[in-house]
PDB file of N, CA and C in Angstrom:
ATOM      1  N   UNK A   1     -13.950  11.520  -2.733  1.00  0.00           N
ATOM      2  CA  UNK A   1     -12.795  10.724  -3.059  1.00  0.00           C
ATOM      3  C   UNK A   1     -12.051  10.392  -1.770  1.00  0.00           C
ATOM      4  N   UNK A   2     -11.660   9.069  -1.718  1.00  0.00           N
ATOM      5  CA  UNK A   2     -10.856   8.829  -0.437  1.00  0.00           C
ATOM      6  C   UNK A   2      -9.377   9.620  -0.012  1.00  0.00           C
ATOM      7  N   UNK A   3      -8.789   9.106   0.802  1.00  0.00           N
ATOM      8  CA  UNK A   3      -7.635   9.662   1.297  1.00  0.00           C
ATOM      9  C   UNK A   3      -6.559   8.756   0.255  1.00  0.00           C
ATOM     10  N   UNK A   4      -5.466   9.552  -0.266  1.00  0.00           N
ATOM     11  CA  UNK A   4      -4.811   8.280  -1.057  1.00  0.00           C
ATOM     12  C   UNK A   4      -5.279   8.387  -2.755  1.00  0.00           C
ATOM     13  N   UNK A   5      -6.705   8.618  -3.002  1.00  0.00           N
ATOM     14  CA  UNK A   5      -7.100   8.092  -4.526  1.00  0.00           C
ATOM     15  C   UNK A   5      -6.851   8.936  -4.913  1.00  0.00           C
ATOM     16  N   UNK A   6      -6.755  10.488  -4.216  1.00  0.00           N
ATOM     17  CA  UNK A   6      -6.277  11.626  -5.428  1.00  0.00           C
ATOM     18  C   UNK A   6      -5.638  11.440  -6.359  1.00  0.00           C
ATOM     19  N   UNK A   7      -4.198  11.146  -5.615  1.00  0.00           N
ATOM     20  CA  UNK A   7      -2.899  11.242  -6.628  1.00  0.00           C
ATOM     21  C   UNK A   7      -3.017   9.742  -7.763  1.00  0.00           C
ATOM     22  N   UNK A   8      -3.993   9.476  -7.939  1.00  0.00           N
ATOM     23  CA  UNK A   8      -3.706   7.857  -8.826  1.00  0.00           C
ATOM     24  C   UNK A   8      -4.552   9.055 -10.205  1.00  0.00           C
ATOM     25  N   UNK A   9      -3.586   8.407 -11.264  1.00  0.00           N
ATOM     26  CA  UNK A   9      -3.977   8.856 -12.761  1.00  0.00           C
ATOM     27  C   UNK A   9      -3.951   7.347 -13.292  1.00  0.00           C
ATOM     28  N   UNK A  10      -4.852   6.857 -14.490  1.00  0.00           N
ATOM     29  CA  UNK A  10      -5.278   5.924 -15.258  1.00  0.00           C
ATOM     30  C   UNK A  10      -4.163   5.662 -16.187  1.00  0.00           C
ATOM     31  N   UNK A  11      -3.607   4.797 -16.229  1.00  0.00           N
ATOM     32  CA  UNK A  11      -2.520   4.876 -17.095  1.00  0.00           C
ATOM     33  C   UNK A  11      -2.973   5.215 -18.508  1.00  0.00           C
ATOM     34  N   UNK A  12      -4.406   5.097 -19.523  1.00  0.00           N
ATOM     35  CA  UNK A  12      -4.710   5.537 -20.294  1.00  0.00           C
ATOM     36  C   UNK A  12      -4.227   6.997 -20.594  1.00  0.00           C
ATOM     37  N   UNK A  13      -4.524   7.754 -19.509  1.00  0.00           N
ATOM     38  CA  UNK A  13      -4.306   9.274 -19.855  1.00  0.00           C
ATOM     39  C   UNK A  13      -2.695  10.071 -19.564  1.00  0.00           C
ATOM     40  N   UNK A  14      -1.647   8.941 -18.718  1.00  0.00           N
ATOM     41  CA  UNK A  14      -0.022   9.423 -18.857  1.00  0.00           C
ATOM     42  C   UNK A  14       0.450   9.054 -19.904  1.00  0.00           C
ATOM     43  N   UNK A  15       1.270   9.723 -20.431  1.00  0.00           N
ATOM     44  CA  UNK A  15       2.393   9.675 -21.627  1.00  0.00           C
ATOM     45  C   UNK A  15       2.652   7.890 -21.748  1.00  0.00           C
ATOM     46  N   UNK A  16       2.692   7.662 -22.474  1.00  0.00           N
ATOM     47  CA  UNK A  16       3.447   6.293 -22.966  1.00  0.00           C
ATOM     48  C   UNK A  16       4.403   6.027 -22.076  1.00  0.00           C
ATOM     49  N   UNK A  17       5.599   7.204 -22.314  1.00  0.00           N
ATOM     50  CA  UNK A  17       6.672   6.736 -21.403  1.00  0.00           C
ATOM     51  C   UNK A  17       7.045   6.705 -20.183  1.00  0.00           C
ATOM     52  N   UNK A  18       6.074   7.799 -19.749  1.00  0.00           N
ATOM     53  CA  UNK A  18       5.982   7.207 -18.090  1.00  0.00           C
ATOM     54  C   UNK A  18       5.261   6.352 -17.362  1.00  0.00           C
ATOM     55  N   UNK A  19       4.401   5.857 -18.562  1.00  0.00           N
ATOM     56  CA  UNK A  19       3.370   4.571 -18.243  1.00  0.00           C
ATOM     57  C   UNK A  19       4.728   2.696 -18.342  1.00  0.00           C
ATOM     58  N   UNK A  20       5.654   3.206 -19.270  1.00  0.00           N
ATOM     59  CA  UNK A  20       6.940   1.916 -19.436  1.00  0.00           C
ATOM     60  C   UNK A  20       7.562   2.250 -18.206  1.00  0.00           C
ATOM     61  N   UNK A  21       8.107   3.491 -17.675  1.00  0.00           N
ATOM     62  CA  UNK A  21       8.428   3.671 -16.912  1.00  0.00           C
ATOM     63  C   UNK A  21       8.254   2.760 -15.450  1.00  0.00           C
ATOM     64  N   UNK A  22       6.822   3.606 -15.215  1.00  0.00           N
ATOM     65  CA  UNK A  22       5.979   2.944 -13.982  1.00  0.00           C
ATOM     66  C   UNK A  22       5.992   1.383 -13.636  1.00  0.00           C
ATOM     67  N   UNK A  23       5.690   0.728 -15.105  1.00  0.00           N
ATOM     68  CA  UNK A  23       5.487  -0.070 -15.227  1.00  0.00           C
ATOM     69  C   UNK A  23       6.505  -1.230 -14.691  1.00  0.00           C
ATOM     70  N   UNK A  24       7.977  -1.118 -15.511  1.00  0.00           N
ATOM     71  CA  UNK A  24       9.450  -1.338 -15.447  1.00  0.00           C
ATOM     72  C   UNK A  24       9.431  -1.419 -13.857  1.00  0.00           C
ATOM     73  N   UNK A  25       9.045   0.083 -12.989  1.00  0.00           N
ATOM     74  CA  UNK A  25       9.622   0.013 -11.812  1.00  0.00           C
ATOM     75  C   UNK A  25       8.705  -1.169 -11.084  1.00  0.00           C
ATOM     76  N   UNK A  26       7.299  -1.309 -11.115  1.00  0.00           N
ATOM     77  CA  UNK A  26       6.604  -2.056 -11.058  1.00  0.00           C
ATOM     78  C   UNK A  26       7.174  -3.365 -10.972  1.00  0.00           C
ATOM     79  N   UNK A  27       7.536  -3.591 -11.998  1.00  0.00           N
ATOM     80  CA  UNK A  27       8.170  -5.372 -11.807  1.00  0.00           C
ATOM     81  C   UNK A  27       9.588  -5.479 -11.288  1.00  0.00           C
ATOM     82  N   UNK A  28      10.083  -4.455 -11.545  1.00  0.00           N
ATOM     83  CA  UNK A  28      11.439  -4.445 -10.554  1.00  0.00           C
ATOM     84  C   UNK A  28      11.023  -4.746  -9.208  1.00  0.00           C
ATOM     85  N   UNK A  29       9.938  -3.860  -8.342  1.00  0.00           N
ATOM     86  CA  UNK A  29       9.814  -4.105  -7.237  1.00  0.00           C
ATOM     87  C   UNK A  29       9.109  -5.400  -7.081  1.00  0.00           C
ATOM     88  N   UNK A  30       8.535  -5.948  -8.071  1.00  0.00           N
ATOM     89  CA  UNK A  30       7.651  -7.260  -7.560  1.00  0.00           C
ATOM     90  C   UNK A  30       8.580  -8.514  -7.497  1.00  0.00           C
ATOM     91  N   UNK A  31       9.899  -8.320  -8.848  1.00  0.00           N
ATOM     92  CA  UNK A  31      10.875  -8.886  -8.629  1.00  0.00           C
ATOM     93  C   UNK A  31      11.608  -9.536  -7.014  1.00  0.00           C
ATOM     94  N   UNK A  32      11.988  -8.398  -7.083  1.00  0.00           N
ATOM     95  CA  UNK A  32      12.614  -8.158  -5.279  1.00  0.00           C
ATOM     96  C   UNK A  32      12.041  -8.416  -4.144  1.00  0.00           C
ATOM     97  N   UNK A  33      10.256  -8.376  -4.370  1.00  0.00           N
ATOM     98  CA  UNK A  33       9.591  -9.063  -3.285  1.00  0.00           C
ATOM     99  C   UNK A  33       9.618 -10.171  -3.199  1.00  0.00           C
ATOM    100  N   UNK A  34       9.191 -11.239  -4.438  1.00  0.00           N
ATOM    101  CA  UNK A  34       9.197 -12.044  -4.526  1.00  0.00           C
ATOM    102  C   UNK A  34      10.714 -13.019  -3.929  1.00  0.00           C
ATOM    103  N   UNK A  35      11.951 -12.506  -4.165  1.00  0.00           N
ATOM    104  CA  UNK A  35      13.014 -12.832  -4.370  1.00  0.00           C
ATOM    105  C   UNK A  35      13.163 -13.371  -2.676  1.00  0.00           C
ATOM    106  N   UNK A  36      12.509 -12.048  -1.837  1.00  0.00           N
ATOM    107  CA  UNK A  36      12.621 -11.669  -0.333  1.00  0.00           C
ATOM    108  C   UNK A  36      11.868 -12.672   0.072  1.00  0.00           C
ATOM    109  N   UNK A  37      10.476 -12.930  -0.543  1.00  0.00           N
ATOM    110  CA  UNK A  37       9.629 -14.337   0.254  1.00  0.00           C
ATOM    111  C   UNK A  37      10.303 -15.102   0.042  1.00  0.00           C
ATOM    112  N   UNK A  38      10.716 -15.436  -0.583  1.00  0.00           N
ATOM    113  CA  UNK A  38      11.513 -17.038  -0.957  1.00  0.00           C
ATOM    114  C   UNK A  38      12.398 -17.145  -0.183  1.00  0.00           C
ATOM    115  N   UNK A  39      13.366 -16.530   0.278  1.00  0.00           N
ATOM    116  CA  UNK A  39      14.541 -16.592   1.342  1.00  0.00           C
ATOM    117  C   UNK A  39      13.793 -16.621   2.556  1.00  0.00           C
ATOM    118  N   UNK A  40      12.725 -15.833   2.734  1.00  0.00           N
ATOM    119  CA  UNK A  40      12.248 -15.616   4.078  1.00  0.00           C
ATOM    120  C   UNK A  40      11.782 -17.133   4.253  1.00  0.00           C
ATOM    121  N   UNK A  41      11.142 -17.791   3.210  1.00  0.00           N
ATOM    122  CA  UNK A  41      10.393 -18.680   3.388  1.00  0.00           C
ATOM    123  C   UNK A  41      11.397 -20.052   3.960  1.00  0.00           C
ATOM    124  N   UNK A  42      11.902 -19.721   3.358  1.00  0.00           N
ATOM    125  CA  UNK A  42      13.315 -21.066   2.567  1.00  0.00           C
ATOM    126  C   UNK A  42      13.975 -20.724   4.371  1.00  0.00           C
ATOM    127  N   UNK A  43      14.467 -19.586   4.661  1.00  0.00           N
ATOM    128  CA  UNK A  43      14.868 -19.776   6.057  1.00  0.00           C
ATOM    129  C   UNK A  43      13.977 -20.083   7.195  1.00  0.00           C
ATOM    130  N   UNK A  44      12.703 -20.154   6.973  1.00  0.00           N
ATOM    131  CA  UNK A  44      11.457 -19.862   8.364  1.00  0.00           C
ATOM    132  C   UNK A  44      11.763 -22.131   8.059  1.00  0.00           C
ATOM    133  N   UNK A  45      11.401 -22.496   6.603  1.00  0.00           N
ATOM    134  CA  UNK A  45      12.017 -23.726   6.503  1.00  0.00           C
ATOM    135  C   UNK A  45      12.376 -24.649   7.449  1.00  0.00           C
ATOM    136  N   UNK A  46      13.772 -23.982   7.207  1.00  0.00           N
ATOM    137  CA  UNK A  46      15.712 -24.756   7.341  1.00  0.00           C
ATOM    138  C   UNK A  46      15.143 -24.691   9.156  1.00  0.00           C
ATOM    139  N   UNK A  47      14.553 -23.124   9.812  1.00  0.00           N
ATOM    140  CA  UNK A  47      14.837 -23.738  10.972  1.00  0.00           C
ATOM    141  C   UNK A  47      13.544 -24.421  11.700  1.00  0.00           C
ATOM    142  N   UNK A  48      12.496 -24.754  10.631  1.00  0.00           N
ATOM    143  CA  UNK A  48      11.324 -25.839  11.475  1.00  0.00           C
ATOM    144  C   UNK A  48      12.016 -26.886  11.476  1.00  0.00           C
ATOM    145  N   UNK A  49      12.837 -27.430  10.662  1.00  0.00           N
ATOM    146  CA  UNK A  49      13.465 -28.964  10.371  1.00  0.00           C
ATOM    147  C   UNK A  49      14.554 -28.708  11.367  1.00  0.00           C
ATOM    148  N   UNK A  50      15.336 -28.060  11.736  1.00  0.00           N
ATOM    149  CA  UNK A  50      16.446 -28.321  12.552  1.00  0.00           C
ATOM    150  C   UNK A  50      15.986 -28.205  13.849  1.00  0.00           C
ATOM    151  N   UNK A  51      15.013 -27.328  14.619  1.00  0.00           N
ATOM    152  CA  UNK A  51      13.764 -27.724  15.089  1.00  0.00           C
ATOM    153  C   UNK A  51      13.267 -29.351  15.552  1.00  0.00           C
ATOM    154  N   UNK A  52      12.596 -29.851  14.354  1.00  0.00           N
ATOM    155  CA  UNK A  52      12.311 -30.881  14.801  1.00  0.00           C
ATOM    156  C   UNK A  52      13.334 -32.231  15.080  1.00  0.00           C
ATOM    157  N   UNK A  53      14.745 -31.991  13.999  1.00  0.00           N
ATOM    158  CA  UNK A  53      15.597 -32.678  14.215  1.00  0.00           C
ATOM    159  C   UNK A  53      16.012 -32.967  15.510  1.00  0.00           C
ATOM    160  N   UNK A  54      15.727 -31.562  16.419  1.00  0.00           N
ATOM    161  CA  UNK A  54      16.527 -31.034  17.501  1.00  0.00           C
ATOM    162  C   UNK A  54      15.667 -32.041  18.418  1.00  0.00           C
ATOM    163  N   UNK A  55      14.325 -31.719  17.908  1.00  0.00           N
ATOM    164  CA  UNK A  55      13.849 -32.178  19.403  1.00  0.00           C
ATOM    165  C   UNK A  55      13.181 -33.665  19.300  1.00  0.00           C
ATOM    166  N   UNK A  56      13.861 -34.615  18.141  1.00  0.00           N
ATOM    167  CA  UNK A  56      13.799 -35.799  18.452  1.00  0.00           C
ATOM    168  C   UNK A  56      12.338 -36.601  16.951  1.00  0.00           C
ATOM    169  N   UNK A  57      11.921 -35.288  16.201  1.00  0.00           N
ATOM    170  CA  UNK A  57      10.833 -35.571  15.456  1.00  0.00           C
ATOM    171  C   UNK A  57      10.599 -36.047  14.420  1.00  0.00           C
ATOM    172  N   UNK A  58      12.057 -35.547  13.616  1.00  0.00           N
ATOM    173  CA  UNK A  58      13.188 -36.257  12.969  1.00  0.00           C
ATOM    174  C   UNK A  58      14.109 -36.929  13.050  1.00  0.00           C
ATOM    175  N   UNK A  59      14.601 -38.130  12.210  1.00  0.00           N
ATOM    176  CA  UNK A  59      15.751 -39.178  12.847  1.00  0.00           C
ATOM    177  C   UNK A  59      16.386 -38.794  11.616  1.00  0.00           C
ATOM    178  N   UNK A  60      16.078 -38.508  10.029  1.00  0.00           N
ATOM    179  CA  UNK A  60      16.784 -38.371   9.244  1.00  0.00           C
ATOM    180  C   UNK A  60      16.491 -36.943   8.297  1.00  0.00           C
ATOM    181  N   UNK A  61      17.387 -36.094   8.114  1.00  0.00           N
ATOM    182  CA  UNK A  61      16.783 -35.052   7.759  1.00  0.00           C
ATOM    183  C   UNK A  61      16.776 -35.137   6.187  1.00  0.00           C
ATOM    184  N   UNK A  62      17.798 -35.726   5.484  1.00  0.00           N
ATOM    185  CA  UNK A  62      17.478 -35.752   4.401  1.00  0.00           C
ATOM    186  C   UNK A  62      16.602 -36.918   3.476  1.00  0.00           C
ATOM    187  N   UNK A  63      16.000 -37.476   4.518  1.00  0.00           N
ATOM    188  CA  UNK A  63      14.949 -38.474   3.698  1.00  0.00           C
ATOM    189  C   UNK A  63      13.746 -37.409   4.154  1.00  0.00           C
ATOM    190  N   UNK A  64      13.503 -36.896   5.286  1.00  0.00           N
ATOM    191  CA  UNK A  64      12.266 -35.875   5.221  1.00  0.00           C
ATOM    192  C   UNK A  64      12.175 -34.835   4.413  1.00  0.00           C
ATOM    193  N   UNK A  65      13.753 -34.392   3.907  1.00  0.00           N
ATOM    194  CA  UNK A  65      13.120 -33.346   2.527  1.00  0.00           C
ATOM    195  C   UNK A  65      12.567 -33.911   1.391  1.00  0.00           C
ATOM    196  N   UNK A  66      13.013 -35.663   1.291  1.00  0.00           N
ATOM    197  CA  UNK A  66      13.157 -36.303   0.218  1.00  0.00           C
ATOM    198  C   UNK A  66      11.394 -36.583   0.110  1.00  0.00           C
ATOM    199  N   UNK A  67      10.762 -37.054   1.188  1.00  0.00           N
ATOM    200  CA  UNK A  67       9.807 -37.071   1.788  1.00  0.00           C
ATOM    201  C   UNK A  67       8.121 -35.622   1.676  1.00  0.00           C
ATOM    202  N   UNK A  68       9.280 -34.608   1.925  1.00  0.00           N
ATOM    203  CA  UNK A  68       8.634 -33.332   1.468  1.00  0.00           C
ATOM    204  C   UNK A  68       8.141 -33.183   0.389  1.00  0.00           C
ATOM    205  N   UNK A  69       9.462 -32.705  -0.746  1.00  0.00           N
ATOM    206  CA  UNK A  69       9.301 -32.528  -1.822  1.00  0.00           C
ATOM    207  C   UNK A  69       8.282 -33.684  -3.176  1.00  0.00           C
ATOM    208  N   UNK A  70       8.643 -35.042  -2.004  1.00  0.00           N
ATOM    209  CA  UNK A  70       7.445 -35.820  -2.812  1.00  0.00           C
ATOM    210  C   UNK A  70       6.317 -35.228  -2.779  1.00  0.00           C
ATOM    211  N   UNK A  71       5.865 -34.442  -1.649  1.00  0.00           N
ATOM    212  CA  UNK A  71       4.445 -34.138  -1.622  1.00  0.00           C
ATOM    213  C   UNK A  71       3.710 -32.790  -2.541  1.00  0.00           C
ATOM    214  N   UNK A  72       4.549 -32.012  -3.348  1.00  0.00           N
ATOM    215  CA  UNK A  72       4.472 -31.543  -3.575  1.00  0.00           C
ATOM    216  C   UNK A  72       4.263 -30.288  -3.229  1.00  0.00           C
ATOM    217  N   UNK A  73       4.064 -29.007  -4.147  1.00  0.00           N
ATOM    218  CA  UNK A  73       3.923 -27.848  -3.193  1.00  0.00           C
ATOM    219  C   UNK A  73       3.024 -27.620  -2.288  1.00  0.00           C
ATOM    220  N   UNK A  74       1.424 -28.024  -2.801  1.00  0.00           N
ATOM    221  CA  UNK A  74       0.107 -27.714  -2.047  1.00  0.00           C
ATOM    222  C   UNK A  74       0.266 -29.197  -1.099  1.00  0.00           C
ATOM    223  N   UNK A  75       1.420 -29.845  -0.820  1.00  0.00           N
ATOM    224  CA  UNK A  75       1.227 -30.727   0.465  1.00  0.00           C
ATOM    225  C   UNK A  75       0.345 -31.692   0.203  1.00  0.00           C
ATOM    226  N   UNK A  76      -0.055 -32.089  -1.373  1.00  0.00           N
ATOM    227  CA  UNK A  76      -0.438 -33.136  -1.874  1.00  0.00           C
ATOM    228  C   UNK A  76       0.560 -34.138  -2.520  1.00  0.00           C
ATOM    229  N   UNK A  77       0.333 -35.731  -2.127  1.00  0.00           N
ATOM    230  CA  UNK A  77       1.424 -36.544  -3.464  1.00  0.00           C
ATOM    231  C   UNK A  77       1.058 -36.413  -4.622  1.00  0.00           C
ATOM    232  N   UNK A  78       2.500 -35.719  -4.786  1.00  0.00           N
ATOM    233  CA  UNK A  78       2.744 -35.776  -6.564  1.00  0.00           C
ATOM    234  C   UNK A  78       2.954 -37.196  -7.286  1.00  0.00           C
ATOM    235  N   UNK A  79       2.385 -37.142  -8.629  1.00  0.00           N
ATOM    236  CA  UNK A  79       2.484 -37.769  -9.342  1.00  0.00           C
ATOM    237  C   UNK A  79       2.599 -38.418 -10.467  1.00  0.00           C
ATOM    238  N   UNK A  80       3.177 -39.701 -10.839  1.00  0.00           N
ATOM    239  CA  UNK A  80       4.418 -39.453 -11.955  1.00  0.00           C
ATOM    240  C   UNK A  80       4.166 -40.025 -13.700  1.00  0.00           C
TER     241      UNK A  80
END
């Protein structure tokens, strides 16, 4: 058995309620990660565009979000 796999039990064989338990804490924390990329992301963002604003790459910043968000998430045009 590896280093680490000892301590893992099957949730089949813990109690019910420490399996809701686990579980609960589980999405709490995936919650909060998720919450953390998005800001991280959303700020790594704000400063590529002020960035390029800065250095001449952009002339208008809010037609390039306008511009962005047309493209959708995977950076393909969306369409209507």
């Amino acid at each position: 058995m590896s280093h680490g796999m000892q301590n893992l039990i099957p949730f089949d064989v813990i109690p019910k309620e420490r399996h809701i338990e686990l579980s609960s804490r589980g999405g709490i924390k995936s919650g909060e990660t998720r919450r953390r990329k998005a800001a991280q992301r959303e700020a790594l963002e704000e400063m590529w565009e002020r960035a390029m604003l800065a250095k001449g790459f952009i002339d208008d910043i809010e037609a390039f979000r306008r511009w962005k968000k047309a493209r959708g998430k995977h950076g393909r045009t969306t369409r209507n």
